[in-house]
PDB file of N, CA and C in Angstrom:
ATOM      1  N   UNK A   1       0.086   2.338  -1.659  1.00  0.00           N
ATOM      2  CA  UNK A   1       0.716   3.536  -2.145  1.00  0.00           C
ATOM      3  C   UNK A   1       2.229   3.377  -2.008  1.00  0.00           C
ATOM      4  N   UNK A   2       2.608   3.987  -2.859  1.00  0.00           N
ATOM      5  CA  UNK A   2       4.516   4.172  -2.468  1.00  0.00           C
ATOM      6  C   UNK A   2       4.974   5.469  -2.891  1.00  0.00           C
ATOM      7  N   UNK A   3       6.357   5.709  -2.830  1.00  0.00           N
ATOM      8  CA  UNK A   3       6.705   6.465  -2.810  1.00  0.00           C
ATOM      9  C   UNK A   3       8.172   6.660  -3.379  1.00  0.00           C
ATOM     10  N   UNK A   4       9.296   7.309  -3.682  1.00  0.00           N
ATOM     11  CA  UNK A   4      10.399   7.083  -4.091  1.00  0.00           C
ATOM     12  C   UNK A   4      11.207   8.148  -3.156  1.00  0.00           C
ATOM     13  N   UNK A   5      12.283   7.851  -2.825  1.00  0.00           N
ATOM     14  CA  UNK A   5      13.209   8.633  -1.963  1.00  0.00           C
ATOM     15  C   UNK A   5      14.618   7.649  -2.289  1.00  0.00           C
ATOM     16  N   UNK A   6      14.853   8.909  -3.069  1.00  0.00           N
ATOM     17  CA  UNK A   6      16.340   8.376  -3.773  1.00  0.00           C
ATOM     18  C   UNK A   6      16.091   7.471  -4.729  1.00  0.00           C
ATOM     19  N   UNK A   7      16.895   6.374  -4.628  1.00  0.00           N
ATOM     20  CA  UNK A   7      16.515   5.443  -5.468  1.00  0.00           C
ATOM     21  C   UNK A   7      15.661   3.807  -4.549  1.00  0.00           C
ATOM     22  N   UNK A   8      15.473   4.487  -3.503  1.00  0.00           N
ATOM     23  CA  UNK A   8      14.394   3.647  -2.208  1.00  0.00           C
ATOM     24  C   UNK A   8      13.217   3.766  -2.466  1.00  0.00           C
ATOM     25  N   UNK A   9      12.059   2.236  -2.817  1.00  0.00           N
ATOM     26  CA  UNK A   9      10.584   3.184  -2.701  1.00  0.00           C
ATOM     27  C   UNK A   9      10.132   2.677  -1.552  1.00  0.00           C
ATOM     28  N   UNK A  10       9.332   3.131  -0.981  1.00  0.00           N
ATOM     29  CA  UNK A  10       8.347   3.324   0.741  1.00  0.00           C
ATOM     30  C   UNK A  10       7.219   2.410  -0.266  1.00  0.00           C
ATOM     31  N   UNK A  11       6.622   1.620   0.366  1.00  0.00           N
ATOM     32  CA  UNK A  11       5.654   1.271   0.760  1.00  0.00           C
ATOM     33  C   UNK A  11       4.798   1.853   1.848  1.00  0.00           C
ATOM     34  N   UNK A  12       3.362   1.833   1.449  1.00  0.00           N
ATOM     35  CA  UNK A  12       2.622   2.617   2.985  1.00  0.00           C
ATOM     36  C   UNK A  12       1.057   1.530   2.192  1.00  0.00           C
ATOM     37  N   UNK A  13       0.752   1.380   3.818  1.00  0.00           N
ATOM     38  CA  UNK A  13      -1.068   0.785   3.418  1.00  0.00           C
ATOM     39  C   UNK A  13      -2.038   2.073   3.146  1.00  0.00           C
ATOM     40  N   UNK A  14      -2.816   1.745   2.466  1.00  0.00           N
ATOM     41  CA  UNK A  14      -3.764   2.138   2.204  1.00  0.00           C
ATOM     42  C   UNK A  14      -5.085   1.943   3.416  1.00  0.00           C
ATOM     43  N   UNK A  15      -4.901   3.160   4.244  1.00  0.00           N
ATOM     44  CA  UNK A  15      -5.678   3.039   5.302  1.00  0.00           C
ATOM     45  C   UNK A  15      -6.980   3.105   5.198  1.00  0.00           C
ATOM     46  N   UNK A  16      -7.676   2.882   4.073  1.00  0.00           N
ATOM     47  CA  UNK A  16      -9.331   3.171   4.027  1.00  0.00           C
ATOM     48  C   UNK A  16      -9.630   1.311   3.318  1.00  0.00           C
ATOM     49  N   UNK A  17      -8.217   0.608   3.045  1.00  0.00           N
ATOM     50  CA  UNK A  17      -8.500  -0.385   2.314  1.00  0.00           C
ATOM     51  C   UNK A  17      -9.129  -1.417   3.352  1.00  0.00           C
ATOM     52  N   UNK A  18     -10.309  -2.005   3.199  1.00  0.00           N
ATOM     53  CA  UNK A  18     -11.605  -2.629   3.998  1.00  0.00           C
ATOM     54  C   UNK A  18     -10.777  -4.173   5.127  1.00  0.00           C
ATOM     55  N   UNK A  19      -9.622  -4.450   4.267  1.00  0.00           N
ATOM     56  CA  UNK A  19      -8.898  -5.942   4.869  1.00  0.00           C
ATOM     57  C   UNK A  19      -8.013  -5.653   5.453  1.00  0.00           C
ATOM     58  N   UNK A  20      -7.582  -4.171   5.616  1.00  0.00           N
ATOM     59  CA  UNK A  20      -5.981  -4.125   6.374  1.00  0.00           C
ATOM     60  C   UNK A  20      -6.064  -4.450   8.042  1.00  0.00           C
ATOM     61  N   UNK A  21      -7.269  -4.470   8.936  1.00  0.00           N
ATOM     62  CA  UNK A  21      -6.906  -4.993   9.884  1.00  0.00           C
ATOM     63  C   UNK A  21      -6.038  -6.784   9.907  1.00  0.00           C
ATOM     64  N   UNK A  22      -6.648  -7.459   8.567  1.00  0.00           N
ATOM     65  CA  UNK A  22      -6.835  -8.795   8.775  1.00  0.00           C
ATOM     66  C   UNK A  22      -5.331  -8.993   7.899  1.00  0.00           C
ATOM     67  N   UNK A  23      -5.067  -8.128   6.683  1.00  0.00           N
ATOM     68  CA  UNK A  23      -3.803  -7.729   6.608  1.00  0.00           C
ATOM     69  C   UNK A  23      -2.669  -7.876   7.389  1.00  0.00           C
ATOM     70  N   UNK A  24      -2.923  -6.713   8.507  1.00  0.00           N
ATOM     71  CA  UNK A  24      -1.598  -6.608   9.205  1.00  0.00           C
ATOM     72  C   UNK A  24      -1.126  -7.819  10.215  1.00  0.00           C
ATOM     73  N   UNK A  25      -2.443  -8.321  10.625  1.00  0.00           N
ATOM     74  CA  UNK A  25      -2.857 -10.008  11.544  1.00  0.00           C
ATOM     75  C   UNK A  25      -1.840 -11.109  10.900  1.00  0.00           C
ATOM     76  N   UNK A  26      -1.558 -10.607   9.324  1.00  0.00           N
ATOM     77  CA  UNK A  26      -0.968 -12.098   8.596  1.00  0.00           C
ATOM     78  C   UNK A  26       0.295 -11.565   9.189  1.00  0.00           C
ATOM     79  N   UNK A  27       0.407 -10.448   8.377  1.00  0.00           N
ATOM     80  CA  UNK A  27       1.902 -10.084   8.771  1.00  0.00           C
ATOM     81  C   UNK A  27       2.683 -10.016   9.723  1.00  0.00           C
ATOM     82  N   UNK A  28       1.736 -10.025  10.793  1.00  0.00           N
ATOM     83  CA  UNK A  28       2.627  -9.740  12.302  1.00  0.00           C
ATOM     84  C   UNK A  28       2.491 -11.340  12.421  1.00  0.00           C
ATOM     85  N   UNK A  29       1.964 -12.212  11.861  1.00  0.00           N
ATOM     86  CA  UNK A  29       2.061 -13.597  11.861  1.00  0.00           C
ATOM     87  C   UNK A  29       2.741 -14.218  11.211  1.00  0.00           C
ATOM     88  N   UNK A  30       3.332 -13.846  10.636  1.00  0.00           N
ATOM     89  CA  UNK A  30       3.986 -14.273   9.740  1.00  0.00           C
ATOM     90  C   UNK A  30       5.401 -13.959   9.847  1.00  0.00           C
ATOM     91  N   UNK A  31       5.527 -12.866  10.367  1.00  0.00           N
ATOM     92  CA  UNK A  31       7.074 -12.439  11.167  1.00  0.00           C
ATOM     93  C   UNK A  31       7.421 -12.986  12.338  1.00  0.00           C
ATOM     94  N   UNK A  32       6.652 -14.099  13.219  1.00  0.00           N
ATOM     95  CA  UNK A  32       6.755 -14.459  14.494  1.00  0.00           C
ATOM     96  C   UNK A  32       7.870 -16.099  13.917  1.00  0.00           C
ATOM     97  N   UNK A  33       7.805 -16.224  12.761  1.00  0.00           N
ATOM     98  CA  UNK A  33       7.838 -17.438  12.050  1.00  0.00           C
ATOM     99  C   UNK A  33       9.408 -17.327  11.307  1.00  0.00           C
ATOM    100  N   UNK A  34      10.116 -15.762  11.284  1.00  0.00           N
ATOM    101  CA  UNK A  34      11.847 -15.411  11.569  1.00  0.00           C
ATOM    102  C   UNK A  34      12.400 -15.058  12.020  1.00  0.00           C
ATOM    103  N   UNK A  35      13.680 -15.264  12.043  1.00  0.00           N
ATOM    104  CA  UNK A  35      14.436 -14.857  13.219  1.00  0.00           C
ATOM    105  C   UNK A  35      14.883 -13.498  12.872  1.00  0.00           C
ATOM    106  N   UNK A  36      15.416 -12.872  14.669  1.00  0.00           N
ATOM    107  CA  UNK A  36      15.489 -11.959  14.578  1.00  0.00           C
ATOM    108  C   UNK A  36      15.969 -10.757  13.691  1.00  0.00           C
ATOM    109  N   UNK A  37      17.280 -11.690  13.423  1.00  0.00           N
ATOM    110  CA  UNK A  37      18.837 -10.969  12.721  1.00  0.00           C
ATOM    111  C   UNK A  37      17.799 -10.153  11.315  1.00  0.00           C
ATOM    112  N   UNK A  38      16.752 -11.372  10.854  1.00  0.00           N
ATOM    113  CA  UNK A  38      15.716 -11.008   9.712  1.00  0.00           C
ATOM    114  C   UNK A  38      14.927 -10.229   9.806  1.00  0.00           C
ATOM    115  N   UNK A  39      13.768 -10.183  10.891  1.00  0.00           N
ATOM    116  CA  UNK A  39      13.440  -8.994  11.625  1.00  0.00           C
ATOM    117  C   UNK A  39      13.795  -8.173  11.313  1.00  0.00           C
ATOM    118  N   UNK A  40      15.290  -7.954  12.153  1.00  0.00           N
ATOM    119  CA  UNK A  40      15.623  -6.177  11.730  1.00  0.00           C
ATOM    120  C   UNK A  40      16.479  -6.077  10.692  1.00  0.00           C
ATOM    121  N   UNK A  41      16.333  -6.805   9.626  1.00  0.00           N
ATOM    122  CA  UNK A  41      17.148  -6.288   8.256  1.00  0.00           C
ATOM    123  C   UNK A  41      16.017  -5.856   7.811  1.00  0.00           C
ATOM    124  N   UNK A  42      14.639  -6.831   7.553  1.00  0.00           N
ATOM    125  CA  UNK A  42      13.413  -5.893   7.015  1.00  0.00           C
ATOM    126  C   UNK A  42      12.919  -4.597   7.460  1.00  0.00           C
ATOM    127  N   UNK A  43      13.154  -4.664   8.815  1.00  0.00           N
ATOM    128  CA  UNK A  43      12.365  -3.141   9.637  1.00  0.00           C
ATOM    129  C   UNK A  43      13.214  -2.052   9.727  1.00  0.00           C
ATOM    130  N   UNK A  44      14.809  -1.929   8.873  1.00  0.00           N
ATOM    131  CA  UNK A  44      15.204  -0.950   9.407  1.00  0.00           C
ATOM    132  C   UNK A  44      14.887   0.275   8.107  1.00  0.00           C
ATOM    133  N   UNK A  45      14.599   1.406   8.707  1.00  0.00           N
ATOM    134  CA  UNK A  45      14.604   2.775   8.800  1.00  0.00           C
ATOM    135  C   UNK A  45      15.755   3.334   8.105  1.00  0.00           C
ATOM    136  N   UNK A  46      15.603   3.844   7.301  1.00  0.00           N
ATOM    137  CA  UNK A  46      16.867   4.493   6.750  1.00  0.00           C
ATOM    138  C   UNK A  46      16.049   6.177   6.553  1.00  0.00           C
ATOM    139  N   UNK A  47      16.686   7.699   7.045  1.00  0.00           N
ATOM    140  CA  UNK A  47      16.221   8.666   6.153  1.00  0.00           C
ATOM    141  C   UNK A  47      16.809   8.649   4.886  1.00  0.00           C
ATOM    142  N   UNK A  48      17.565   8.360   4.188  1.00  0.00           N
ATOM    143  CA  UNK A  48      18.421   8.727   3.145  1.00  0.00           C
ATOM    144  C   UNK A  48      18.467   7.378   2.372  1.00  0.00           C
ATOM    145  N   UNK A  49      18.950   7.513   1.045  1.00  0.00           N
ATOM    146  CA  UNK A  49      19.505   6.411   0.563  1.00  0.00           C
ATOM    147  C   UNK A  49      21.070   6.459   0.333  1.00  0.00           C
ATOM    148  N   UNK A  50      21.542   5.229   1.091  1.00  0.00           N
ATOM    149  CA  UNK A  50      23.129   5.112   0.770  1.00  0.00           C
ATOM    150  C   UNK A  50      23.966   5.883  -0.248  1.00  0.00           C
ATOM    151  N   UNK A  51      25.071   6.494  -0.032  1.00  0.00           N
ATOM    152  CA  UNK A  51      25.623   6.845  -1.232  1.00  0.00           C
ATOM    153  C   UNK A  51      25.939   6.025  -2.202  1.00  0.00           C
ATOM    154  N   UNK A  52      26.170   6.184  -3.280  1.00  0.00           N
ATOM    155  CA  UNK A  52      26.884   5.787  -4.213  1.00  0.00           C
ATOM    156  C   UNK A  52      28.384   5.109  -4.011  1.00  0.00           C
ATOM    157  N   UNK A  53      28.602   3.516  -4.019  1.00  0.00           N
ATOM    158  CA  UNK A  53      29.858   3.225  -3.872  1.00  0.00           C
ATOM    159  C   UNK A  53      30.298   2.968  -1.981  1.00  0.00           C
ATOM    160  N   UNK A  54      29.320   3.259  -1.197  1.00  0.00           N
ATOM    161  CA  UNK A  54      29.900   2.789   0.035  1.00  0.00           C
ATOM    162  C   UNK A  54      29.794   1.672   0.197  1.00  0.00           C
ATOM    163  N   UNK A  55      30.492   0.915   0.740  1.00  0.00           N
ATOM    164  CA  UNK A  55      30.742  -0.252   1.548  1.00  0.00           C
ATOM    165  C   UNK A  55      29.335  -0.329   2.588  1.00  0.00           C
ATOM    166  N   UNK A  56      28.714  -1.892   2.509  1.00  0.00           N
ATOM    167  CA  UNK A  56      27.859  -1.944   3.681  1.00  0.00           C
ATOM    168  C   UNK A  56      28.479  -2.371   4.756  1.00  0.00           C
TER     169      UNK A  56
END
């Protein structure tokens, strides 16, 4: 499922889908395999989407 917020879309699992335990197994396996700095550029949290024109 996703979602749109701003011009951001969410991703979310589909919690009734039959493979997501074995799913999330890759993924948390698969993240052990970059480094951190990468880590938390993928995992961060934003409520909002950036304005228009700011500087990152």
């Amino acid at each position: 499922m996703s979602s749109m917020i701003g011009r951001t879309r969410l991703y979310e699992f589909n919690p009734r889908y039959p493979l997501l335990k074995e799913l999330r197994m890759l993924l948390e396996k698969a993240m052990q395999f970059l480094p951190d700095d990468e880590i938390q550029r993928l995992t961060i949290f934003r409520n909002r989407p950036r304005r228009k024109g700011k500087k990152l």
